[in-house]
C-alpha atoms as a PDB file:
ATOM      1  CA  UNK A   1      14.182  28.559 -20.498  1.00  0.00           C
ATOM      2  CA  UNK A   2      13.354  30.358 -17.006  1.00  0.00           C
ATOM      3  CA  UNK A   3      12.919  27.662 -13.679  1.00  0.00           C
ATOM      4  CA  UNK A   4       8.853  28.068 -13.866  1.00  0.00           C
ATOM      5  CA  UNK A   5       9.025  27.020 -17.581  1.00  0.00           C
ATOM      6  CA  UNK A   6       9.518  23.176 -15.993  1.00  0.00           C
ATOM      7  CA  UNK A   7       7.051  24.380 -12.686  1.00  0.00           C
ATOM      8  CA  UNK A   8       3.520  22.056 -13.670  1.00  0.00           C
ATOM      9  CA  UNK A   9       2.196  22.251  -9.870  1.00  0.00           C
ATOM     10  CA  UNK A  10      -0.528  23.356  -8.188  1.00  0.00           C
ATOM     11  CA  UNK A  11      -3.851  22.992 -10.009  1.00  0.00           C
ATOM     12  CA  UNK A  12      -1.468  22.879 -13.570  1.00  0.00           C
ATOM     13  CA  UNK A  13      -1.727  19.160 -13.727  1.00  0.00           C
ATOM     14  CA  UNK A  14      -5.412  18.533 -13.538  1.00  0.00           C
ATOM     15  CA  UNK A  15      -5.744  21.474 -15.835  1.00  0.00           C
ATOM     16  CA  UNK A  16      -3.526  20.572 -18.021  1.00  0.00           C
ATOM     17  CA  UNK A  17      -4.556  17.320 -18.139  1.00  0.00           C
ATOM     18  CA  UNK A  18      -8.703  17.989 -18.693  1.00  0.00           C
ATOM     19  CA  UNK A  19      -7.964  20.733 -20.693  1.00  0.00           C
ATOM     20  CA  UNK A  20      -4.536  20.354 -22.884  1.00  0.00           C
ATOM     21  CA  UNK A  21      -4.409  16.815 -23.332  1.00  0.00           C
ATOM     22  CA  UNK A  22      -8.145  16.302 -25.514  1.00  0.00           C
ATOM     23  CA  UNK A  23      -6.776  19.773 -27.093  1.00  0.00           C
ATOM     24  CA  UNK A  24      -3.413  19.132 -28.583  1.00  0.00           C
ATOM     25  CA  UNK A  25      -1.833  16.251 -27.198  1.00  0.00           C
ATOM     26  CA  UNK A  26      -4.535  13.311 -28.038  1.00  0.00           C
ATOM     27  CA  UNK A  27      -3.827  13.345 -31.481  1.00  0.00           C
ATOM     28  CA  UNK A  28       0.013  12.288 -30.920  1.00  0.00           C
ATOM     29  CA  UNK A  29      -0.526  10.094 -28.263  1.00  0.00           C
ATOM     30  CA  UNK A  30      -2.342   7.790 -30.653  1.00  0.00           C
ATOM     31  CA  UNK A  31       0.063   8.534 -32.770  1.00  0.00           C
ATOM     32  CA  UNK A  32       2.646   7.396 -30.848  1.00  0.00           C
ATOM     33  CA  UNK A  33       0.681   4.557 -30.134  1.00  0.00           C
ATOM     34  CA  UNK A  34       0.806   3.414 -33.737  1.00  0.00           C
ATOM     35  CA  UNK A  35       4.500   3.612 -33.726  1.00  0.00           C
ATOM     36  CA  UNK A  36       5.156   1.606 -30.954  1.00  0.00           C
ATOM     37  CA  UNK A  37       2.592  -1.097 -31.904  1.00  0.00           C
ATOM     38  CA  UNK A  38       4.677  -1.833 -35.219  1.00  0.00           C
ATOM     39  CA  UNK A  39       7.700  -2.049 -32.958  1.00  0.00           C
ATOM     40  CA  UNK A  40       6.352  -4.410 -30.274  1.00  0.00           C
ATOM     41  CA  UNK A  41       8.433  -3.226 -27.864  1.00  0.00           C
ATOM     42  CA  UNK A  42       8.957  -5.812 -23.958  1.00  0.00           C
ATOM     43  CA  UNK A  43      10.576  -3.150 -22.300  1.00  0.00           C
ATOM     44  CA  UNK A  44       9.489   0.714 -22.642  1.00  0.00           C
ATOM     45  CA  UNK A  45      10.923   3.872 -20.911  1.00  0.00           C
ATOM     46  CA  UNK A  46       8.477   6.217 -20.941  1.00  0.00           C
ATOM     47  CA  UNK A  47      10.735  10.026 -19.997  1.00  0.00           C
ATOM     48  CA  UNK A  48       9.114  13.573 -19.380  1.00  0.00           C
ATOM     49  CA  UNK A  49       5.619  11.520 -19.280  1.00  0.00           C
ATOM     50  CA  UNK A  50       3.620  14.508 -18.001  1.00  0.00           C
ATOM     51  CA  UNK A  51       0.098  13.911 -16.960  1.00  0.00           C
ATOM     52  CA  UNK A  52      -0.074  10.157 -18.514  1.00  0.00           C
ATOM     53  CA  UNK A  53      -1.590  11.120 -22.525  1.00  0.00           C
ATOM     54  CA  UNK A  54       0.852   8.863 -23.921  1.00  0.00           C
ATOM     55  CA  UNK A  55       0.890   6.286 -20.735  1.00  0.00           C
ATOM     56  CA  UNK A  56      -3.165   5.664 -21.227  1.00  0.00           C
ATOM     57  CA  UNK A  57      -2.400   4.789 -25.124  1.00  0.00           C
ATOM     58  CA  UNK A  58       0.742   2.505 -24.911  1.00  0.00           C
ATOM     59  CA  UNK A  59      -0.651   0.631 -21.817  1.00  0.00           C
ATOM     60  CA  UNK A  60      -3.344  -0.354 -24.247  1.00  0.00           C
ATOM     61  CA  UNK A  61      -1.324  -2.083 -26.773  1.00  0.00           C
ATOM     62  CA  UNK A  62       1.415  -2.966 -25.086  1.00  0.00           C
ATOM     63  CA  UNK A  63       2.111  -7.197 -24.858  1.00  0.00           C
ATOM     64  CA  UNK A  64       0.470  -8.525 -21.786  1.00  0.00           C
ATOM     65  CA  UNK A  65       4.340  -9.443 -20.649  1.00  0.00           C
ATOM     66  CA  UNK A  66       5.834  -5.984 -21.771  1.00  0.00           C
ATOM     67  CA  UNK A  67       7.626  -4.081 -18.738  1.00  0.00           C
ATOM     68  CA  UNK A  68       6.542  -0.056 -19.248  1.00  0.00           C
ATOM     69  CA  UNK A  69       8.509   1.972 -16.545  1.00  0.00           C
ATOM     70  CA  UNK A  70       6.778   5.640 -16.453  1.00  0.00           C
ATOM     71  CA  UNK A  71       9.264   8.277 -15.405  1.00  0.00           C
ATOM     72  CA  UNK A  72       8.524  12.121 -15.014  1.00  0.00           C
ATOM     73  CA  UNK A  73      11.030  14.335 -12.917  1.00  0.00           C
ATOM     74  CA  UNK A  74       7.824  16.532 -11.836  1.00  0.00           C
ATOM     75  CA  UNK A  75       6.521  14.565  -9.166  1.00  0.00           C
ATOM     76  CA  UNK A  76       2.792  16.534  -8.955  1.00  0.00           C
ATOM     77  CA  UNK A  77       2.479  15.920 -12.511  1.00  0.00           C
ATOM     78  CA  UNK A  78       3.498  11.713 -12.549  1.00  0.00           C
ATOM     79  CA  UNK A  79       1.696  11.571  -9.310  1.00  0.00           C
ATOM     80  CA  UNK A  80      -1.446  12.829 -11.393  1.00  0.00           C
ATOM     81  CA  UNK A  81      -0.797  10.623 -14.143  1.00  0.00           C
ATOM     82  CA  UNK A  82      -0.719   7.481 -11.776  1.00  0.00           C
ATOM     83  CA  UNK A  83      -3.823   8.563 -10.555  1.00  0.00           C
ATOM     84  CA  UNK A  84      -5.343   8.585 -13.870  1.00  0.00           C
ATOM     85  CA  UNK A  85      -3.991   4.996 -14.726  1.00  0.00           C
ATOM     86  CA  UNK A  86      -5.665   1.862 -13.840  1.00  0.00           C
ATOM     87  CA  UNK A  87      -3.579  -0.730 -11.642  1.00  0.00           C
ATOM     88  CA  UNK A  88      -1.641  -2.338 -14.009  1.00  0.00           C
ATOM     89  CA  UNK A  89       1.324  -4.903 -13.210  1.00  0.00           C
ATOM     90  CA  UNK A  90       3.469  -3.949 -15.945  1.00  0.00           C
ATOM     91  CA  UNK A  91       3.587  -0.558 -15.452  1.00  0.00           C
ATOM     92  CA  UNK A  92       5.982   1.028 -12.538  1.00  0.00           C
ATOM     93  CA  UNK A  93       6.153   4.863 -11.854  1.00  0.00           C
ATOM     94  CA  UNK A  94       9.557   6.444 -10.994  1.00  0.00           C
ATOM     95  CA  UNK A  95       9.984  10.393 -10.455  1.00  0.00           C
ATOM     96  CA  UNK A  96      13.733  10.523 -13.012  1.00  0.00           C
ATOM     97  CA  UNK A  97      15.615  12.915 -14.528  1.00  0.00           C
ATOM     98  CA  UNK A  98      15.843  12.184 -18.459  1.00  0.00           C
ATOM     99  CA  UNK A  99      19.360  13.285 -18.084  1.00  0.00           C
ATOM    100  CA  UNK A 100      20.189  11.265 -15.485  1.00  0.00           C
ATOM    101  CA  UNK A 101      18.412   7.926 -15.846  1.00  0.00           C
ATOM    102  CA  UNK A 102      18.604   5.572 -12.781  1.00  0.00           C
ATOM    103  CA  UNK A 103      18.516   2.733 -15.202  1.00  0.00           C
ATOM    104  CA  UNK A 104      21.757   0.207 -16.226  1.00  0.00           C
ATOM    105  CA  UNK A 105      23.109   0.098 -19.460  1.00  0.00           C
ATOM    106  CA  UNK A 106      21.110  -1.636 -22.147  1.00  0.00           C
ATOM    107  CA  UNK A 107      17.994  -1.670 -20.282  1.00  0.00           C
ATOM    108  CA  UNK A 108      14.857  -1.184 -22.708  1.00  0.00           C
ATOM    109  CA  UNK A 109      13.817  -1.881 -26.217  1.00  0.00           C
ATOM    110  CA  UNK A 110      12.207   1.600 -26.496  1.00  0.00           C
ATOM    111  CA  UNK A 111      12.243   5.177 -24.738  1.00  0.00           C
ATOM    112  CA  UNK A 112      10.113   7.194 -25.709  1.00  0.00           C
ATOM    113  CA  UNK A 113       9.304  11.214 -25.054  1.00  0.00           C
ATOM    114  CA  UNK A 114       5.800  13.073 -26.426  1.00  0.00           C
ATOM    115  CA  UNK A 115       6.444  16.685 -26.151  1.00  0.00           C
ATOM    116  CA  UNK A 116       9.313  16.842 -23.235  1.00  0.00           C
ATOM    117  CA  UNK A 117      12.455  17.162 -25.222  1.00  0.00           C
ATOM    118  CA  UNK A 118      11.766  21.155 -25.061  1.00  0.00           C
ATOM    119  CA  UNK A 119      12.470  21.224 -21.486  1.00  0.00           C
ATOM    120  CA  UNK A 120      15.587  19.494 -21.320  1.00  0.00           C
ATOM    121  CA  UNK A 121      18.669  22.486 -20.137  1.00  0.00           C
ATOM    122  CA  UNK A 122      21.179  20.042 -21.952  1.00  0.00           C
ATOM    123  CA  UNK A 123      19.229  17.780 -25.244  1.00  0.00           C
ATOM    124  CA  UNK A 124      22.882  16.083 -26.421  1.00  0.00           C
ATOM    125  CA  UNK A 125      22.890  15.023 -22.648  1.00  0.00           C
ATOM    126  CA  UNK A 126      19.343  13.398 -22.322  1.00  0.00           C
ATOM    127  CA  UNK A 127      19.693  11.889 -25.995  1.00  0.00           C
ATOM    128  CA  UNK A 128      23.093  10.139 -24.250  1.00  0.00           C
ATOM    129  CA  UNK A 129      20.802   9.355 -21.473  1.00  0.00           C
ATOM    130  CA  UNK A 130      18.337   7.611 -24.025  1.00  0.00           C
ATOM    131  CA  UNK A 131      20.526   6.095 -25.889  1.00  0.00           C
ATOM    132  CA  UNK A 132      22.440   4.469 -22.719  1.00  0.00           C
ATOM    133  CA  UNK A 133      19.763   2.260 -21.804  1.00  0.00           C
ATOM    134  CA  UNK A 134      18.601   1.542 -24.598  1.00  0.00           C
ATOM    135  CA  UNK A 135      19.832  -2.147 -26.061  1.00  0.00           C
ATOM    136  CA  UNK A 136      21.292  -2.569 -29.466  1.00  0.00           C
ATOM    137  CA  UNK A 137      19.230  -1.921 -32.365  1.00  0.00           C
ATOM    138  CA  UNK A 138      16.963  -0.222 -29.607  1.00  0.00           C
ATOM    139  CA  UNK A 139      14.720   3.071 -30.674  1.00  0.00           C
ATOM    140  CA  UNK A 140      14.191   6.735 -29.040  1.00  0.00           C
ATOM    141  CA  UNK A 141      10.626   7.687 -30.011  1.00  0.00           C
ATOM    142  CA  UNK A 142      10.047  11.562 -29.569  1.00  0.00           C
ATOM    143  CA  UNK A 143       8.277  14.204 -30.588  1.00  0.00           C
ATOM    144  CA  UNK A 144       8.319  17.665 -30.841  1.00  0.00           C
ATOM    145  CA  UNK A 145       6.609  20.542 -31.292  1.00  0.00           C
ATOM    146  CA  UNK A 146       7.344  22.804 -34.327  1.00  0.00           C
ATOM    147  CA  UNK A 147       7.181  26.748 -34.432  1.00  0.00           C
ATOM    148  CA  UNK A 148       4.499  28.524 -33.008  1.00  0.00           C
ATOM    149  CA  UNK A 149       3.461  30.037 -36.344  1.00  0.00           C
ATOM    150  CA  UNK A 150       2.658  26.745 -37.445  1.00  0.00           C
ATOM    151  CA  UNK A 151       0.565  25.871 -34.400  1.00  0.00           C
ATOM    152  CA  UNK A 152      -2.168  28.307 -34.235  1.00  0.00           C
ATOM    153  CA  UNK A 153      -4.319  28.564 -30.917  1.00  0.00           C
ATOM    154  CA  UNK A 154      -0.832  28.434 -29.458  1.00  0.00           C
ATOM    155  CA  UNK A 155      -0.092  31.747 -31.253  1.00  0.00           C
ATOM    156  CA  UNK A 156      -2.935  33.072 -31.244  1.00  0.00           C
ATOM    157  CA  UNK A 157      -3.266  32.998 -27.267  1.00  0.00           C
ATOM    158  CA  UNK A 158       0.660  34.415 -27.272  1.00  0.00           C
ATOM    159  CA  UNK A 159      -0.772  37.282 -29.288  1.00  0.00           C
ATOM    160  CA  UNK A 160      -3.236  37.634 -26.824  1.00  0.00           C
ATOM    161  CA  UNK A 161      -1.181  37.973 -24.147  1.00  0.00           C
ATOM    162  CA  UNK A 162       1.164  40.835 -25.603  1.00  0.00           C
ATOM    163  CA  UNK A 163      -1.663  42.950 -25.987  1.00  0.00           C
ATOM    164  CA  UNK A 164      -2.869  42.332 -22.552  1.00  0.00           C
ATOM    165  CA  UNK A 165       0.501  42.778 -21.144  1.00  0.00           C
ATOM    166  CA  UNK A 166       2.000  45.123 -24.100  1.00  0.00           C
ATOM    167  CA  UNK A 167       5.214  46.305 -21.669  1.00  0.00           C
ATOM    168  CA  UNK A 168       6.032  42.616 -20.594  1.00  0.00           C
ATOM    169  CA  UNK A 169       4.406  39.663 -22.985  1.00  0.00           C
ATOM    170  CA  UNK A 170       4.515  36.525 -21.451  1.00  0.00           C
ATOM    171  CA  UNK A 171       6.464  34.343 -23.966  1.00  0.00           C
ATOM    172  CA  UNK A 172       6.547  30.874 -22.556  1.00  0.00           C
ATOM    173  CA  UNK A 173       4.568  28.905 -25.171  1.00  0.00           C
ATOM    174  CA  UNK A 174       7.410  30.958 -27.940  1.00  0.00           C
ATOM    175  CA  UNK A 175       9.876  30.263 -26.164  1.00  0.00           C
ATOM    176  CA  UNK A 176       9.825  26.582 -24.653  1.00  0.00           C
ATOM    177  CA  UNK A 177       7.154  24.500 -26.004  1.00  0.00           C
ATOM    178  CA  UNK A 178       7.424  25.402 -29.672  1.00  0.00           C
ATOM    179  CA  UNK A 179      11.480  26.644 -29.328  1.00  0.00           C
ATOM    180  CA  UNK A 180      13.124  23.517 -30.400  1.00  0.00           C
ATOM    181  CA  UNK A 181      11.723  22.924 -33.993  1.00  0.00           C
ATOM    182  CA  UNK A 182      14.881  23.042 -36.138  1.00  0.00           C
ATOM    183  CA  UNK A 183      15.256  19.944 -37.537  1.00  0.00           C
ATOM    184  CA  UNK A 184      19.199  20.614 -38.759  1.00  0.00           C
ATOM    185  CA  UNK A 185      19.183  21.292 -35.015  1.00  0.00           C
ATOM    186  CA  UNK A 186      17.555  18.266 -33.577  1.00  0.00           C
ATOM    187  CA  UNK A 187      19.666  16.124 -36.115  1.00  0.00           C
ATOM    188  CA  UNK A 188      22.899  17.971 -34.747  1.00  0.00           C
ATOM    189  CA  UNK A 189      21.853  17.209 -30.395  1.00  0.00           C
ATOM    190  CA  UNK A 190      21.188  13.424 -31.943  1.00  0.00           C
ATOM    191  CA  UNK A 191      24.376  13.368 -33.716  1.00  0.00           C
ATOM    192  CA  UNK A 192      25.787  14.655 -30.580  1.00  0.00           C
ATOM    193  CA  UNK A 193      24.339  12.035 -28.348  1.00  0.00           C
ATOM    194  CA  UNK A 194      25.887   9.015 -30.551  1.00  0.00           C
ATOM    195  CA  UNK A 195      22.493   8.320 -32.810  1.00  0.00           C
ATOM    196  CA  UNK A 196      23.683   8.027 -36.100  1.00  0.00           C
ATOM    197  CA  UNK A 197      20.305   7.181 -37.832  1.00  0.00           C
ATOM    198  CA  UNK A 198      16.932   9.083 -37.563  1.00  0.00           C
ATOM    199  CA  UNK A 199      14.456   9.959 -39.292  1.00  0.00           C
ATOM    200  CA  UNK A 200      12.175  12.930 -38.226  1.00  0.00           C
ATOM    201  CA  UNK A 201       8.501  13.264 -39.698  1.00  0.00           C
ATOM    202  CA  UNK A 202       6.044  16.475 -39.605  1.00  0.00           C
ATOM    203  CA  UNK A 203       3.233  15.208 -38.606  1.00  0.00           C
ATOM    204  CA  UNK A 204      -0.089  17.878 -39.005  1.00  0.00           C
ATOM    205  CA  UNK A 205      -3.318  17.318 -37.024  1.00  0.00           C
ATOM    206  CA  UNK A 206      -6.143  19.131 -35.933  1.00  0.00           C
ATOM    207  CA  UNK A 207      -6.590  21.041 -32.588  1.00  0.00           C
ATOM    208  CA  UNK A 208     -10.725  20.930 -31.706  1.00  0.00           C
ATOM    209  CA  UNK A 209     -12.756  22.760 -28.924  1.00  0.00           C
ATOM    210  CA  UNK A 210     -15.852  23.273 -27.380  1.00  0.00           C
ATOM    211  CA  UNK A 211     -15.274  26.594 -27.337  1.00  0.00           C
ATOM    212  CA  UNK A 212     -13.101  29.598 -27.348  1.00  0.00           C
ATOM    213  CA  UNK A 213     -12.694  30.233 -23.843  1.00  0.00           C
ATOM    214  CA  UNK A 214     -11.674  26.267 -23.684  1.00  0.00           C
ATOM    215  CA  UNK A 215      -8.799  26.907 -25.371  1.00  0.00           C
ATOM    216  CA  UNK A 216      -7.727  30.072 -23.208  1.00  0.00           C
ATOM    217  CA  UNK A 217      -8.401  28.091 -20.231  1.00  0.00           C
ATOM    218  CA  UNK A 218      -6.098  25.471 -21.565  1.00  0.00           C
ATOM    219  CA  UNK A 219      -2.882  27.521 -22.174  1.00  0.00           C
ATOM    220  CA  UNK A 220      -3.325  30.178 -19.490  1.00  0.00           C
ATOM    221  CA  UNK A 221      -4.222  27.816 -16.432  1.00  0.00           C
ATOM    222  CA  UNK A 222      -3.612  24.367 -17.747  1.00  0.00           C
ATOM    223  CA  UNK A 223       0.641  25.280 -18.656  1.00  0.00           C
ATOM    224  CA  UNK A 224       3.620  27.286 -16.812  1.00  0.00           C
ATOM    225  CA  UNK A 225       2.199  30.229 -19.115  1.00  0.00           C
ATOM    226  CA  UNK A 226       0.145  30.808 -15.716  1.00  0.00           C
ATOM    227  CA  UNK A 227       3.347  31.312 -13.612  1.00  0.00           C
ATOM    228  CA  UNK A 228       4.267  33.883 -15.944  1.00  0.00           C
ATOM    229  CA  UNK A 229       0.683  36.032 -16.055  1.00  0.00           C
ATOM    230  CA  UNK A 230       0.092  35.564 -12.255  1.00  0.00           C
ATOM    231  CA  UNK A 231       3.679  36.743 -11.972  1.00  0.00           C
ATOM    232  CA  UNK A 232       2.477  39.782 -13.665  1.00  0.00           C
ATOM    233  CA  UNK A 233      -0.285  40.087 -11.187  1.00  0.00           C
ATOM    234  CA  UNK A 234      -2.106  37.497  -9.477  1.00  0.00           C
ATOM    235  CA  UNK A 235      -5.428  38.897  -9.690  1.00  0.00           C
ATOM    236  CA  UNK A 236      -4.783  39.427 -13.567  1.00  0.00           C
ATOM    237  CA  UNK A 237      -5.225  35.945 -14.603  1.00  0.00           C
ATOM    238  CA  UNK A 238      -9.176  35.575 -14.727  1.00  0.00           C
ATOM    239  CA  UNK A 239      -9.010  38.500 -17.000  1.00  0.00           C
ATOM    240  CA  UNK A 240      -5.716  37.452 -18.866  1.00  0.00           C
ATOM    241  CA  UNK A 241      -7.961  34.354 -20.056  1.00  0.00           C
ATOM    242  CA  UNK A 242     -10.770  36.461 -20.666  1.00  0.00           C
ATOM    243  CA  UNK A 243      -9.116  38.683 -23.340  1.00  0.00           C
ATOM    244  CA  UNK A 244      -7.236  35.118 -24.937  1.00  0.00           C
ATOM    245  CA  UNK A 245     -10.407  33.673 -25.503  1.00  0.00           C
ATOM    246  CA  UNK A 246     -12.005  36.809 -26.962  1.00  0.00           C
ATOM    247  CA  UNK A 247      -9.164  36.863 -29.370  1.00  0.00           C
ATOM    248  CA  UNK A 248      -9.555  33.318 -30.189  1.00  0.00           C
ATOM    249  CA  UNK A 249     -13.174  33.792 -30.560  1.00  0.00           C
ATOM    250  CA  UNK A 250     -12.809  36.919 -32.820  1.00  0.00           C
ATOM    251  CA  UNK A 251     -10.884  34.371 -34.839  1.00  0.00           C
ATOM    252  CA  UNK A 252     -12.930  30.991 -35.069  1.00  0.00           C
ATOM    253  CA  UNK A 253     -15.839  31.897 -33.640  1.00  0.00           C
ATOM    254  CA  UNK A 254     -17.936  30.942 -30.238  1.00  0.00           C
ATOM    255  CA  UNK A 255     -18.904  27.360 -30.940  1.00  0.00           C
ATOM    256  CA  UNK A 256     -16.609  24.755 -31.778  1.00  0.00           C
ATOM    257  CA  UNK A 257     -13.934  25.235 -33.158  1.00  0.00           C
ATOM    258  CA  UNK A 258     -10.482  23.790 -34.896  1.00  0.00           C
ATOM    259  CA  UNK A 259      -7.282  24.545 -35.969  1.00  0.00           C
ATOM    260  CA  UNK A 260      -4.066  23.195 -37.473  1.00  0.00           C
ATOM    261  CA  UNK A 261      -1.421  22.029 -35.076  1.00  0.00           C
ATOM    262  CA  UNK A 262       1.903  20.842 -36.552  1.00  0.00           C
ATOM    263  CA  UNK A 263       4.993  18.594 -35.075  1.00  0.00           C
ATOM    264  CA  UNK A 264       7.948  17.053 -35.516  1.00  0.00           C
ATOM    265  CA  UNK A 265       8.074  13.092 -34.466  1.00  0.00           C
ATOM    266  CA  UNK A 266      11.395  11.868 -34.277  1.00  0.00           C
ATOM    267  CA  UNK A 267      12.999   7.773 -34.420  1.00  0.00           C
ATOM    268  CA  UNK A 268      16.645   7.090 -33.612  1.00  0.00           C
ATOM    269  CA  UNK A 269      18.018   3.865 -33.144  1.00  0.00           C
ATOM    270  CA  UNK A 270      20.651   3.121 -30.936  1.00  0.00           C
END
């Protein structure tokens, strides 16, 4: 994983947050939501939050005494997500490093990650992390993403891109997002990290759109894919999207439009 793999700044987090979030990550945050409801959880950790998908959904069913502490280490992107939260006494925003937690031992009931495992240089480390603070009996909640092939706007956009750049394919969404979906693997990092229990469920749902050009405008402006075409040429990007969404559209055509995403949710107890 290259440094602007973790870079969501600049318009990214608005972009990623109108455009991504209704797109692909809506489906788990709900999801998630479920999951934590049958735990009934008074003390979350929320790590990697991003732009707030899973924040919104948890602070909605959450016990009116729960304590939710929302931790990103991006500070543009949990900035944004505050911003998109109403006030809210049990919820407290921290910038954090999931590999580094600023939190004592035996802190929370639950931590839980949507879709920022991936980014983590060390996993066994920010599993250790997770499972630090966590009290006994506690559970890591995480999910993600499984190979692009199974995931495919995702793919479709990469293919996109390596005809529009055929001597230098921008491979971000391959290579970070939807690079970490061996289960034997994940079990191994968890194993690693001291979690001797967990059970990991593929979870299918459906990716919808307005349109075509939605969806290009979601993974080429709205992700770090857009460091990597504007690195290629800044003036390129406009015109990057354009031939991603005339893929896409080729494919599913210019209305609405859906398609199968697929990942993997993961529960550890401490």
């Amino acid at each position: 994983m290259s440094e602007t793999d973790k870079l969501f700044a600049g318009s990214i987090p608005e972009n990623y947050d109108r455009n991504m979030v209704p797109l692909i990550f809506e489906p788990y945050a709900q999801d998630a939501a479920q999951r934590v409801a049958a735990l009934a959880p008074k003390a979350v950790l929320e790590t990697a939050a991003g732009s707030g998908a899973v924040t919104r959904e948890l602070a909605r069913i959450l016990s009116p005494d729960a304590r939710y502490v929302v931790t990103d280490l991006n500070q543009p992107m949990l900035d944004y997500a505050k911003s998109r939260q109403g006030a809210d006494s049990r919820i407290s925003w921290q910038k954090a490093d999931a590999q580094a937690l600023p939190f004592e031992d035996a802190t929370f009931d639950l931590v839980v990650c949507q879709f920022g495992v991936m980014f983590l240089p060390d996993r066994p480390s920010g599993y250790r992390e997770a499972r630090r603070v966590l009290k006994s009996g506690g559970c890591f909640l995480f999910s993600a993403w499984d190979r692009i092939e199974e995931n495919v706007f995702a793919n479709e956009v990469t293919d996109a891109l390596a005809a529009f750049f055929p001597n230098d394919p921008p491979r971000f969404l391959a290579r970070t997002p939807h690079g970490y979906h061996d289960i034997a693997l994940i079990r191994s990092d968890l194993a690693k990290a001291g979690f001797t229990y967990a059970t990991i469920e593929t979870v299918k749902a459906q990716s919808r759109a307005p349109s075509a050009r939605h969806v290009a405008l979601a993974f080429c402006q709205g992700t770090p894919l857009r460091n990597e075409i504007e690195a290629r040429g800044a003036d390129r990007l406009e015109a990057a999207t354009d031939h991603a969404a005339s893929l896409v559209a080729s494919r599913h055509g210019r209305g609405k439009i859906s398609a199968k995403i697929q990942a993997h949710v993961v529960l550890a107890r401490a």
